[in-house]
PDB file of N, CA and C in Angstrom:
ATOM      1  N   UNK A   1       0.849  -1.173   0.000  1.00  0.00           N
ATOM      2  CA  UNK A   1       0.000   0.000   0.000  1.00  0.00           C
ATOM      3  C   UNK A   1       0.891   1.230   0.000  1.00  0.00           C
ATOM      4  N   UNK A   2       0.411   1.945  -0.751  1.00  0.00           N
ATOM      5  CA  UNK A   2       0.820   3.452  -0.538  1.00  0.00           C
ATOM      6  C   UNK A   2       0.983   4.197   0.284  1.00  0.00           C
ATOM      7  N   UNK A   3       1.082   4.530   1.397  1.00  0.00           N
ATOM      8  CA  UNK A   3       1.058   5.603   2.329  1.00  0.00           C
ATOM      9  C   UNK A   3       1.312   6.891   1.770  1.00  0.00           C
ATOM     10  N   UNK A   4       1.844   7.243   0.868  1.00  0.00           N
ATOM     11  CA  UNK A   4       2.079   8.834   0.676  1.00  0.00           C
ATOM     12  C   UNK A   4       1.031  10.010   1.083  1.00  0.00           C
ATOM     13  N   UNK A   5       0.245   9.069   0.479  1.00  0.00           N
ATOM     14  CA  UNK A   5      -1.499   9.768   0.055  1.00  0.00           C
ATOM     15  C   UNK A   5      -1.753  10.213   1.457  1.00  0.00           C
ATOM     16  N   UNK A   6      -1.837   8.823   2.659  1.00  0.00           N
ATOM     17  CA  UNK A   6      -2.834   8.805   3.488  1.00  0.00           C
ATOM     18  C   UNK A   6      -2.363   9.887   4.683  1.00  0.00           C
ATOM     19  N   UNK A   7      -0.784   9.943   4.480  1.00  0.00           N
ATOM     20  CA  UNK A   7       0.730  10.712   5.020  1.00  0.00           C
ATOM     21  C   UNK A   7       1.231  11.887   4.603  1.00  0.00           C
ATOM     22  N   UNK A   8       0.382  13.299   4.205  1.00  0.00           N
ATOM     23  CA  UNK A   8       1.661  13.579   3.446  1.00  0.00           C
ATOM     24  C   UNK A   8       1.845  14.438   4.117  1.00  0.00           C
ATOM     25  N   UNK A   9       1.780  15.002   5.116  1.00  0.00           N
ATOM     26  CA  UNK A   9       2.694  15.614   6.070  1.00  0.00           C
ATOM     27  C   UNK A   9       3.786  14.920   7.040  1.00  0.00           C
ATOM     28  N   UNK A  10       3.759  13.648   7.264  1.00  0.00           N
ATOM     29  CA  UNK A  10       4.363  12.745   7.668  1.00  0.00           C
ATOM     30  C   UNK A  10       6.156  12.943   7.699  1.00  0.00           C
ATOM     31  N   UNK A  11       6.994  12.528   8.869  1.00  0.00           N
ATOM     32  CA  UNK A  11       8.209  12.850   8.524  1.00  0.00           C
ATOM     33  C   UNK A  11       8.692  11.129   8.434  1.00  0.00           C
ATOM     34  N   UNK A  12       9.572  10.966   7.584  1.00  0.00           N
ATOM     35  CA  UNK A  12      10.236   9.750   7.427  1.00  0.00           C
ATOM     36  C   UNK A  12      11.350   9.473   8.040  1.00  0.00           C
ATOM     37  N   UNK A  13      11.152   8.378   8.590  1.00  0.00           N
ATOM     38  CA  UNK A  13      12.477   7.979   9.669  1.00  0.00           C
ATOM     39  C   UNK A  13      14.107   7.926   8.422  1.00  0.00           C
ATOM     40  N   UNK A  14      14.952   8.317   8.691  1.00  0.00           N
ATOM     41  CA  UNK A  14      16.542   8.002   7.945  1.00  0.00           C
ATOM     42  C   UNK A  14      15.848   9.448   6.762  1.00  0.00           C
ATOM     43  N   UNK A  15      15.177   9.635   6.674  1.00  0.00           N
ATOM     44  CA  UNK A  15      15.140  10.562   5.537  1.00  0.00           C
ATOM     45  C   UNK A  15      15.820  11.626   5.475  1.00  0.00           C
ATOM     46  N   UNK A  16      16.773  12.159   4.163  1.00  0.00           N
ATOM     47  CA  UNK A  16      17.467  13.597   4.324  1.00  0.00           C
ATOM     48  C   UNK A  16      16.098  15.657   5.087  1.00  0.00           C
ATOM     49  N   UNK A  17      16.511  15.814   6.247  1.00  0.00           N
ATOM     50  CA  UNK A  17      16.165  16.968   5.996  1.00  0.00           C
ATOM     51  C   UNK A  17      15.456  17.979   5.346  1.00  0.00           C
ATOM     52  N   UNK A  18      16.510  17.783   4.337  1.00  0.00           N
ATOM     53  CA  UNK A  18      16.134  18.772   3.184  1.00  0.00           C
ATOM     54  C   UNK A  18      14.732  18.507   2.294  1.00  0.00           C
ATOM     55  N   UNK A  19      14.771  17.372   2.667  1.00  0.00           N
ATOM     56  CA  UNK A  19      12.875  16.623   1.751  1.00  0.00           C
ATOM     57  C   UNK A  19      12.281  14.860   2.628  1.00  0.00           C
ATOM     58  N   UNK A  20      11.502  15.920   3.653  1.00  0.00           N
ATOM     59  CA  UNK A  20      11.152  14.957   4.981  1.00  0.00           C
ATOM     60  C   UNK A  20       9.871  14.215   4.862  1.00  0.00           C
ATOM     61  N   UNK A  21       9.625  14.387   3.970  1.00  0.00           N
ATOM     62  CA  UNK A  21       7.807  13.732   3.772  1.00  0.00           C
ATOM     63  C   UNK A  21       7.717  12.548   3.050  1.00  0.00           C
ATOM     64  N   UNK A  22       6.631  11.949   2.614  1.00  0.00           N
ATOM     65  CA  UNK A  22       6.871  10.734   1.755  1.00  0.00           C
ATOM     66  C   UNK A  22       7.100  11.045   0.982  1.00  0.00           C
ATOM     67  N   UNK A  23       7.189   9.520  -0.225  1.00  0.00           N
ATOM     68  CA  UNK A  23       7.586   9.945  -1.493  1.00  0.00           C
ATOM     69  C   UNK A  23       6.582   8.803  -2.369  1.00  0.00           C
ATOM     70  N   UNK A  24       5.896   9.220  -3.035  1.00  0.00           N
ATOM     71  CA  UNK A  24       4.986   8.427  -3.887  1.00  0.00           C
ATOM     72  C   UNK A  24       5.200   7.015  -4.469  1.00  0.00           C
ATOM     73  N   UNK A  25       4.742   6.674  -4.137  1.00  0.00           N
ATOM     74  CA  UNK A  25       5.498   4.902  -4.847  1.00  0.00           C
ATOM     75  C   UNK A  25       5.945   4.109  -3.844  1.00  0.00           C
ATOM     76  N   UNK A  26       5.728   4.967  -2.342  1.00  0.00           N
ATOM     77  CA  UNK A  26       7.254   4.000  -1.608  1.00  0.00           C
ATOM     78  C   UNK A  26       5.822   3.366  -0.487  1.00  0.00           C
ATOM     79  N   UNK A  27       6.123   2.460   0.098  1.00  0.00           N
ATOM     80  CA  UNK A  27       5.297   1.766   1.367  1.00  0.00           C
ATOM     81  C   UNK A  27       5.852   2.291   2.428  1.00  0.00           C
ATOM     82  N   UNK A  28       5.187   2.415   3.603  1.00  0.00           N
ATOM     83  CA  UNK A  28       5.396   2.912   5.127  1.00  0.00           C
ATOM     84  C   UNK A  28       4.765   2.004   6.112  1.00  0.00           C
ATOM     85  N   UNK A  29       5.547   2.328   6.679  1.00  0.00           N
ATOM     86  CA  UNK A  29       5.180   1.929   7.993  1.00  0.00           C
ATOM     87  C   UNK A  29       4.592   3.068   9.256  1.00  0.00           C
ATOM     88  N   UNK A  30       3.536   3.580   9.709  1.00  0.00           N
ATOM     89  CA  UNK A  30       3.147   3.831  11.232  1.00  0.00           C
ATOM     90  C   UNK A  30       3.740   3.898  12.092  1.00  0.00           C
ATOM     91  N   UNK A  31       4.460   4.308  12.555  1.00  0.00           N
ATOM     92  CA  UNK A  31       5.156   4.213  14.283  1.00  0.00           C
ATOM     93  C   UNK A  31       4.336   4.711  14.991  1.00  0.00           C
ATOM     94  N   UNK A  32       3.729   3.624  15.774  1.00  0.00           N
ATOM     95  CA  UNK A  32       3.038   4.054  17.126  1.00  0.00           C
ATOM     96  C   UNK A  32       3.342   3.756  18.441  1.00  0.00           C
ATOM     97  N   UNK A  33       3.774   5.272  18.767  1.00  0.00           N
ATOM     98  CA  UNK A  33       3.965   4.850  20.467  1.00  0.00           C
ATOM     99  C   UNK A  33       5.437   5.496  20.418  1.00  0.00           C
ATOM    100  N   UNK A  34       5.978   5.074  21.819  1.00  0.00           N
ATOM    101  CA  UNK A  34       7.699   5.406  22.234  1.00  0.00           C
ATOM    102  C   UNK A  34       8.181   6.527  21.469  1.00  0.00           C
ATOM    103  N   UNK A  35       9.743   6.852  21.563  1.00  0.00           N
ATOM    104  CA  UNK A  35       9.710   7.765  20.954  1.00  0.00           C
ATOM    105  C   UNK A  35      10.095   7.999  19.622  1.00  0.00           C
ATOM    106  N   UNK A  36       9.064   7.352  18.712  1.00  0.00           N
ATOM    107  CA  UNK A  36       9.203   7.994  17.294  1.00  0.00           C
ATOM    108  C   UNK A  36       7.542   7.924  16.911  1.00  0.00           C
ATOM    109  N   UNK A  37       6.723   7.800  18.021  1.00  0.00           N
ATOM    110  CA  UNK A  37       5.370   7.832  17.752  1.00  0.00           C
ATOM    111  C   UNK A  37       5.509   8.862  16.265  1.00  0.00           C
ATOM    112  N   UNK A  38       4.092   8.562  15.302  1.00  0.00           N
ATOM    113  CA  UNK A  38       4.066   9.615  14.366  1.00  0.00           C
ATOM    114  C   UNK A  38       5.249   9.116  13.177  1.00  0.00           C
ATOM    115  N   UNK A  39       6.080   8.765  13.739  1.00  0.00           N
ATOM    116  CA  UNK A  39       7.184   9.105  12.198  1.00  0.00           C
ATOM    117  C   UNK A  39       7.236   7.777  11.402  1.00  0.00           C
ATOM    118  N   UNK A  40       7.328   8.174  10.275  1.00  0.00           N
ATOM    119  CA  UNK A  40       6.877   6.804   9.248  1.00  0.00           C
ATOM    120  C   UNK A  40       8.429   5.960   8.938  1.00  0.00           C
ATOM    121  N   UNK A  41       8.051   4.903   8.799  1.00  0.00           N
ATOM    122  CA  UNK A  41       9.150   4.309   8.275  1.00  0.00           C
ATOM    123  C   UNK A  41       9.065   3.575   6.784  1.00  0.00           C
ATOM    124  N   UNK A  42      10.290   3.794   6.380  1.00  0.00           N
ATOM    125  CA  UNK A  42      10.345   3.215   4.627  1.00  0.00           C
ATOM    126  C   UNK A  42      10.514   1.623   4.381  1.00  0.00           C
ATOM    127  N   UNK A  43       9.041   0.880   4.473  1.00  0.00           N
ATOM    128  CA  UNK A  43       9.176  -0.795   4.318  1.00  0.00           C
ATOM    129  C   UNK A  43       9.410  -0.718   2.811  1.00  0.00           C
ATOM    130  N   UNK A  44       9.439  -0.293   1.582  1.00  0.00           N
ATOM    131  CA  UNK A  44       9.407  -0.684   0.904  1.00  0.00           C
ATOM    132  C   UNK A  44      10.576  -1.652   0.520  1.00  0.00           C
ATOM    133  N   UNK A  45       9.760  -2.892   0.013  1.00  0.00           N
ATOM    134  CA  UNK A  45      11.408  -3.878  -0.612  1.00  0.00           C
ATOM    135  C   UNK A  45      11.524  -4.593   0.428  1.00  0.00           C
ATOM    136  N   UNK A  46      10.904  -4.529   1.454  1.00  0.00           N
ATOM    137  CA  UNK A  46      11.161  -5.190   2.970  1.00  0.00           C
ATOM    138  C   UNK A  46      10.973  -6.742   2.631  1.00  0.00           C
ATOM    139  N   UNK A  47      11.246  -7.999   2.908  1.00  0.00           N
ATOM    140  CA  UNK A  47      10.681  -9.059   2.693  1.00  0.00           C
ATOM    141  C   UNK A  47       9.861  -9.420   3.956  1.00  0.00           C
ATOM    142  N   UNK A  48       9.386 -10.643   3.797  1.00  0.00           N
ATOM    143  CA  UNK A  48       8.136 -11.291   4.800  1.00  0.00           C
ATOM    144  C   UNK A  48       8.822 -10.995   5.596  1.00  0.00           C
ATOM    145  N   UNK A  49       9.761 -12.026   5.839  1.00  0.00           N
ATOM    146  CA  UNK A  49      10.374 -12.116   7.231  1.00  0.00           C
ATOM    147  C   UNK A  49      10.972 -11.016   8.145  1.00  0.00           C
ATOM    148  N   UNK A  50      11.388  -9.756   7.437  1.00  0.00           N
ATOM    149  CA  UNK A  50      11.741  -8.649   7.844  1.00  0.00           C
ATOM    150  C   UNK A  50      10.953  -7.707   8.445  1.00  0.00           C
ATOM    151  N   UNK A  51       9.840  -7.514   7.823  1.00  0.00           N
ATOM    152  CA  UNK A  51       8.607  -7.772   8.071  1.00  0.00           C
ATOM    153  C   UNK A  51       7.918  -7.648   9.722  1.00  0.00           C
ATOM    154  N   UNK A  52       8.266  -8.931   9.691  1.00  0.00           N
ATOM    155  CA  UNK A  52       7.875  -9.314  10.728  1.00  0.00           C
ATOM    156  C   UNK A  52       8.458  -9.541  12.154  1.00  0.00           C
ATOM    157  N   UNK A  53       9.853  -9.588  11.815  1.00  0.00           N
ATOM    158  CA  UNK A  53      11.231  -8.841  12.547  1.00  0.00           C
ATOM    159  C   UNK A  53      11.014  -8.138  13.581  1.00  0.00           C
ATOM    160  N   UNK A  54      10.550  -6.787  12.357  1.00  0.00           N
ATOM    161  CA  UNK A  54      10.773  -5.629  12.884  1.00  0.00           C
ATOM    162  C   UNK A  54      11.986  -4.881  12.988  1.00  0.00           C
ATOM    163  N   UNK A  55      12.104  -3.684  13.273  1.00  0.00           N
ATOM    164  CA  UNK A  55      13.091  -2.970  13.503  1.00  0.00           C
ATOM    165  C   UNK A  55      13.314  -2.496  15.251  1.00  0.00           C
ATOM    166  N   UNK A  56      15.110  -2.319  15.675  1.00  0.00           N
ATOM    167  CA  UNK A  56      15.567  -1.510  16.517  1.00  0.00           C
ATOM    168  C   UNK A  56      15.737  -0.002  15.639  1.00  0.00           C
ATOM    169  N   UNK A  57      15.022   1.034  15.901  1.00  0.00           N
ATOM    170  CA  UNK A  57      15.854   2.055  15.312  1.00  0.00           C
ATOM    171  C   UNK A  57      16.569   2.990  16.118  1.00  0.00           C
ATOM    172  N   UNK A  58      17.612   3.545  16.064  1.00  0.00           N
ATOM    173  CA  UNK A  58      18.142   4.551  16.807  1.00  0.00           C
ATOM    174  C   UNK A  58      17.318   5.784  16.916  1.00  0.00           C
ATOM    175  N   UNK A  59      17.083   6.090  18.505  1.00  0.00           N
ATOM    176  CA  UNK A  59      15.964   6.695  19.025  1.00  0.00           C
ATOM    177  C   UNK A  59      16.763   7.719  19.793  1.00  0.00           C
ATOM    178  N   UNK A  60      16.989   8.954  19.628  1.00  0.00           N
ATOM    179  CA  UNK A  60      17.568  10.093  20.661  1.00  0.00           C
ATOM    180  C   UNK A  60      16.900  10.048  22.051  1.00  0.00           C
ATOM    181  N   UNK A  61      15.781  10.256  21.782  1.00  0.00           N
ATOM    182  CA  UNK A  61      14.721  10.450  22.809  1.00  0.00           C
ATOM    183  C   UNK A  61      13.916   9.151  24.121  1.00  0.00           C
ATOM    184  N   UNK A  62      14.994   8.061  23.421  1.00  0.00           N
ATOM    185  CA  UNK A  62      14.213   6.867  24.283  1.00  0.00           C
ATOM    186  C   UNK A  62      15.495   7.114  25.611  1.00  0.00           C
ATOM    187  N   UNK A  63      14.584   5.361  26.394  1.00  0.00           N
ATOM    188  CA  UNK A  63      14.764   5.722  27.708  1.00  0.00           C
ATOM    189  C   UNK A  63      16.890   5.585  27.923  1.00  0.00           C
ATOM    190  N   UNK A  64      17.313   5.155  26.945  1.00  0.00           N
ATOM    191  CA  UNK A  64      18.835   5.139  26.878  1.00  0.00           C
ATOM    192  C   UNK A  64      19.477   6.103  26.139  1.00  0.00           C
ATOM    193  N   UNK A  65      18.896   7.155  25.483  1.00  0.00           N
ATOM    194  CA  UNK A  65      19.405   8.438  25.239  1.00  0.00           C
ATOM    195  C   UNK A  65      20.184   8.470  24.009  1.00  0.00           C
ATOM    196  N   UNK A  66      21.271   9.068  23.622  1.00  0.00           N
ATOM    197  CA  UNK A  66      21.828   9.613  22.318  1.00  0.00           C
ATOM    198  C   UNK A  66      22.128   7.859  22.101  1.00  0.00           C
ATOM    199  N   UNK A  67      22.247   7.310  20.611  1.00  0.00           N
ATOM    200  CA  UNK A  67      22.300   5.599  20.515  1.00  0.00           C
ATOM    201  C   UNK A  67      21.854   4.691  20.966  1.00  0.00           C
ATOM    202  N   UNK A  68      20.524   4.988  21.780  1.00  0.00           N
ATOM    203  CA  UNK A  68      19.863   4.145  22.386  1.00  0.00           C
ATOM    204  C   UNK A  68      18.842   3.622  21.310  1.00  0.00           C
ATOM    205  N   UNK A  69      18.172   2.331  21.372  1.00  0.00           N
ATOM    206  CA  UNK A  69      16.889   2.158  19.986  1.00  0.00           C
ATOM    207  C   UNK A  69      15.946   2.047  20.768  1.00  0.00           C
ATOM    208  N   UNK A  70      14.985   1.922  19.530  1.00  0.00           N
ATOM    209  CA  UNK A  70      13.324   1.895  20.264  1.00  0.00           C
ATOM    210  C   UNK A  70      13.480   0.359  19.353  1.00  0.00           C
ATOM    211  N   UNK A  71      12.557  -0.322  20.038  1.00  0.00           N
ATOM    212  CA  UNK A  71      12.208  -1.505  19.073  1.00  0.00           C
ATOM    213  C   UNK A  71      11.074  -1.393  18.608  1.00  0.00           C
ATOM    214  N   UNK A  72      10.525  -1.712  17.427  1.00  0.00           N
ATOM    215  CA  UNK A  72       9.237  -1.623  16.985  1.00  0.00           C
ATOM    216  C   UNK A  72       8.654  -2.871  16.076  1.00  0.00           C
ATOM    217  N   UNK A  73       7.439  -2.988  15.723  1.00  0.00           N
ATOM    218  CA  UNK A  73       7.320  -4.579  15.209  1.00  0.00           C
ATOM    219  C   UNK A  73       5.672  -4.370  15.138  1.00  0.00           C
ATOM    220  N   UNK A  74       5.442  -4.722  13.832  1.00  0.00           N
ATOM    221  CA  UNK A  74       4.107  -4.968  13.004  1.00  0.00           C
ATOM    222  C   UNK A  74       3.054  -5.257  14.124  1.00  0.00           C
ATOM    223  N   UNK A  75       1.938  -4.446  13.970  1.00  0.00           N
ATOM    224  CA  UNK A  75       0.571  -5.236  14.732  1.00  0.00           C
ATOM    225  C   UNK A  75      -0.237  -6.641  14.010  1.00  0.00           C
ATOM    226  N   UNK A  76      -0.625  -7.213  15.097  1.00  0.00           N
ATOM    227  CA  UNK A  76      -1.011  -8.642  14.182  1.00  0.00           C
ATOM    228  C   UNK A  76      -1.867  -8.022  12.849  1.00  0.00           C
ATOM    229  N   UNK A  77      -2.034  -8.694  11.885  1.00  0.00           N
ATOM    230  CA  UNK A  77      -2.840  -8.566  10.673  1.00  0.00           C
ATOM    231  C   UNK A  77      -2.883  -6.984   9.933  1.00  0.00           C
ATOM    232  N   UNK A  78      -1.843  -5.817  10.046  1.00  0.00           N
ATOM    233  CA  UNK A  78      -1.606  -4.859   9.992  1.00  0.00           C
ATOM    234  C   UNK A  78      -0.002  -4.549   9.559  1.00  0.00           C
ATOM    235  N   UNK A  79       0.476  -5.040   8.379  1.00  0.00           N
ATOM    236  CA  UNK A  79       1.364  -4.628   7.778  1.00  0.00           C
ATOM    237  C   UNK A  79       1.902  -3.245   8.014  1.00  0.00           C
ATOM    238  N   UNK A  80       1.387  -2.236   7.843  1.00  0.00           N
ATOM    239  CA  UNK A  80       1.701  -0.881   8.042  1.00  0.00           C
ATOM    240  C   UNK A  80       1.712  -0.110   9.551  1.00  0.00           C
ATOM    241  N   UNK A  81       1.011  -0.512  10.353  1.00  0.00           N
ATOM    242  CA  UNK A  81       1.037  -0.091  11.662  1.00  0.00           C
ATOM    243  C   UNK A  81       2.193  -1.122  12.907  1.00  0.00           C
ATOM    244  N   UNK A  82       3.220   0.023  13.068  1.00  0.00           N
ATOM    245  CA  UNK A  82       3.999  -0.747  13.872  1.00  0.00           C
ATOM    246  C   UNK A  82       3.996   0.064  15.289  1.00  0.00           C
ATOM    247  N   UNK A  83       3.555  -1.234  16.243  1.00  0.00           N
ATOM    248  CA  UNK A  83       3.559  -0.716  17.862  1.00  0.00           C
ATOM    249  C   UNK A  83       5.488  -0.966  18.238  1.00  0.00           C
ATOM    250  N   UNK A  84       5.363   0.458  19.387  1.00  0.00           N
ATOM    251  CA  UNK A  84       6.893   0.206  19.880  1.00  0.00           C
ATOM    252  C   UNK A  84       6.612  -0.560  20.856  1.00  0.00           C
ATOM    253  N   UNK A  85       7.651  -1.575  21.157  1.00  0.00           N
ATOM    254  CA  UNK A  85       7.861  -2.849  22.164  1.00  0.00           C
ATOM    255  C   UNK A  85       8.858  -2.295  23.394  1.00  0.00           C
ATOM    256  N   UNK A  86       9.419  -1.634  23.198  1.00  0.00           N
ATOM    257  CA  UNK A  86      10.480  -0.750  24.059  1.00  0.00           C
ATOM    258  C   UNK A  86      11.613  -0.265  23.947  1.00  0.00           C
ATOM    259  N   UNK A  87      12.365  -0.257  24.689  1.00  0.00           N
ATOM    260  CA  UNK A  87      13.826   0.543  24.115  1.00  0.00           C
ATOM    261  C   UNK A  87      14.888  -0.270  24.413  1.00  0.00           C
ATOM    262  N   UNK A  88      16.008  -0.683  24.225  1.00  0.00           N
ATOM    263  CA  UNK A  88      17.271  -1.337  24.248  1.00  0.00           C
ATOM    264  C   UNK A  88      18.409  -0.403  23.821  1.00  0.00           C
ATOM    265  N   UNK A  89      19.979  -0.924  24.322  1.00  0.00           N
ATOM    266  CA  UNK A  89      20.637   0.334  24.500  1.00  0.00           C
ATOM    267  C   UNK A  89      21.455  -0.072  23.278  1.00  0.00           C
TER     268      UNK A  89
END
């Protein structure tokens, strides 16, 4: 699915600065919760299993500070909406 559309004020996690919003064509992910509630992430190209993984991303703001991650990981039956699980250092 698209997210651009549903997103387009949205800021993208790893994205340059200079052009922070989606980009048409690409899939997202939801971050809900901890601290990157709100900010989208770029699944596109992701496979199943990655998927379903999930990501640690480097989180300034979580409970371990500058290099600390948030973990985050797909809601059941919801490809695009990812709940944060917590933080790790």
């Amino acid at each position: 699915m698209d997210r651009g559309d549903e997103f387009p004020e949205g800021r993208v996690y790893g994205q340059d600065h200079s052009r922070p919003g989606p980009v048409p064509g690409r899939d997202y992910a939801d971050l809900i919760g901890g601290p990157l509630d709100g900010v989208l992430l770029d699944i596109t190209g992701w496979t199943a299993q990655e998927l379903q993984a999930g990501a640690a991303l480097i989180a300034e703001a979580g409970h371990y500070g500058a290099g600390g991650r948030a973990r985050y990981g797909p809601r059941p039956g919801e490809r695009n909406r990812w709940d944060w699980a917590g933080d790790t250092p």
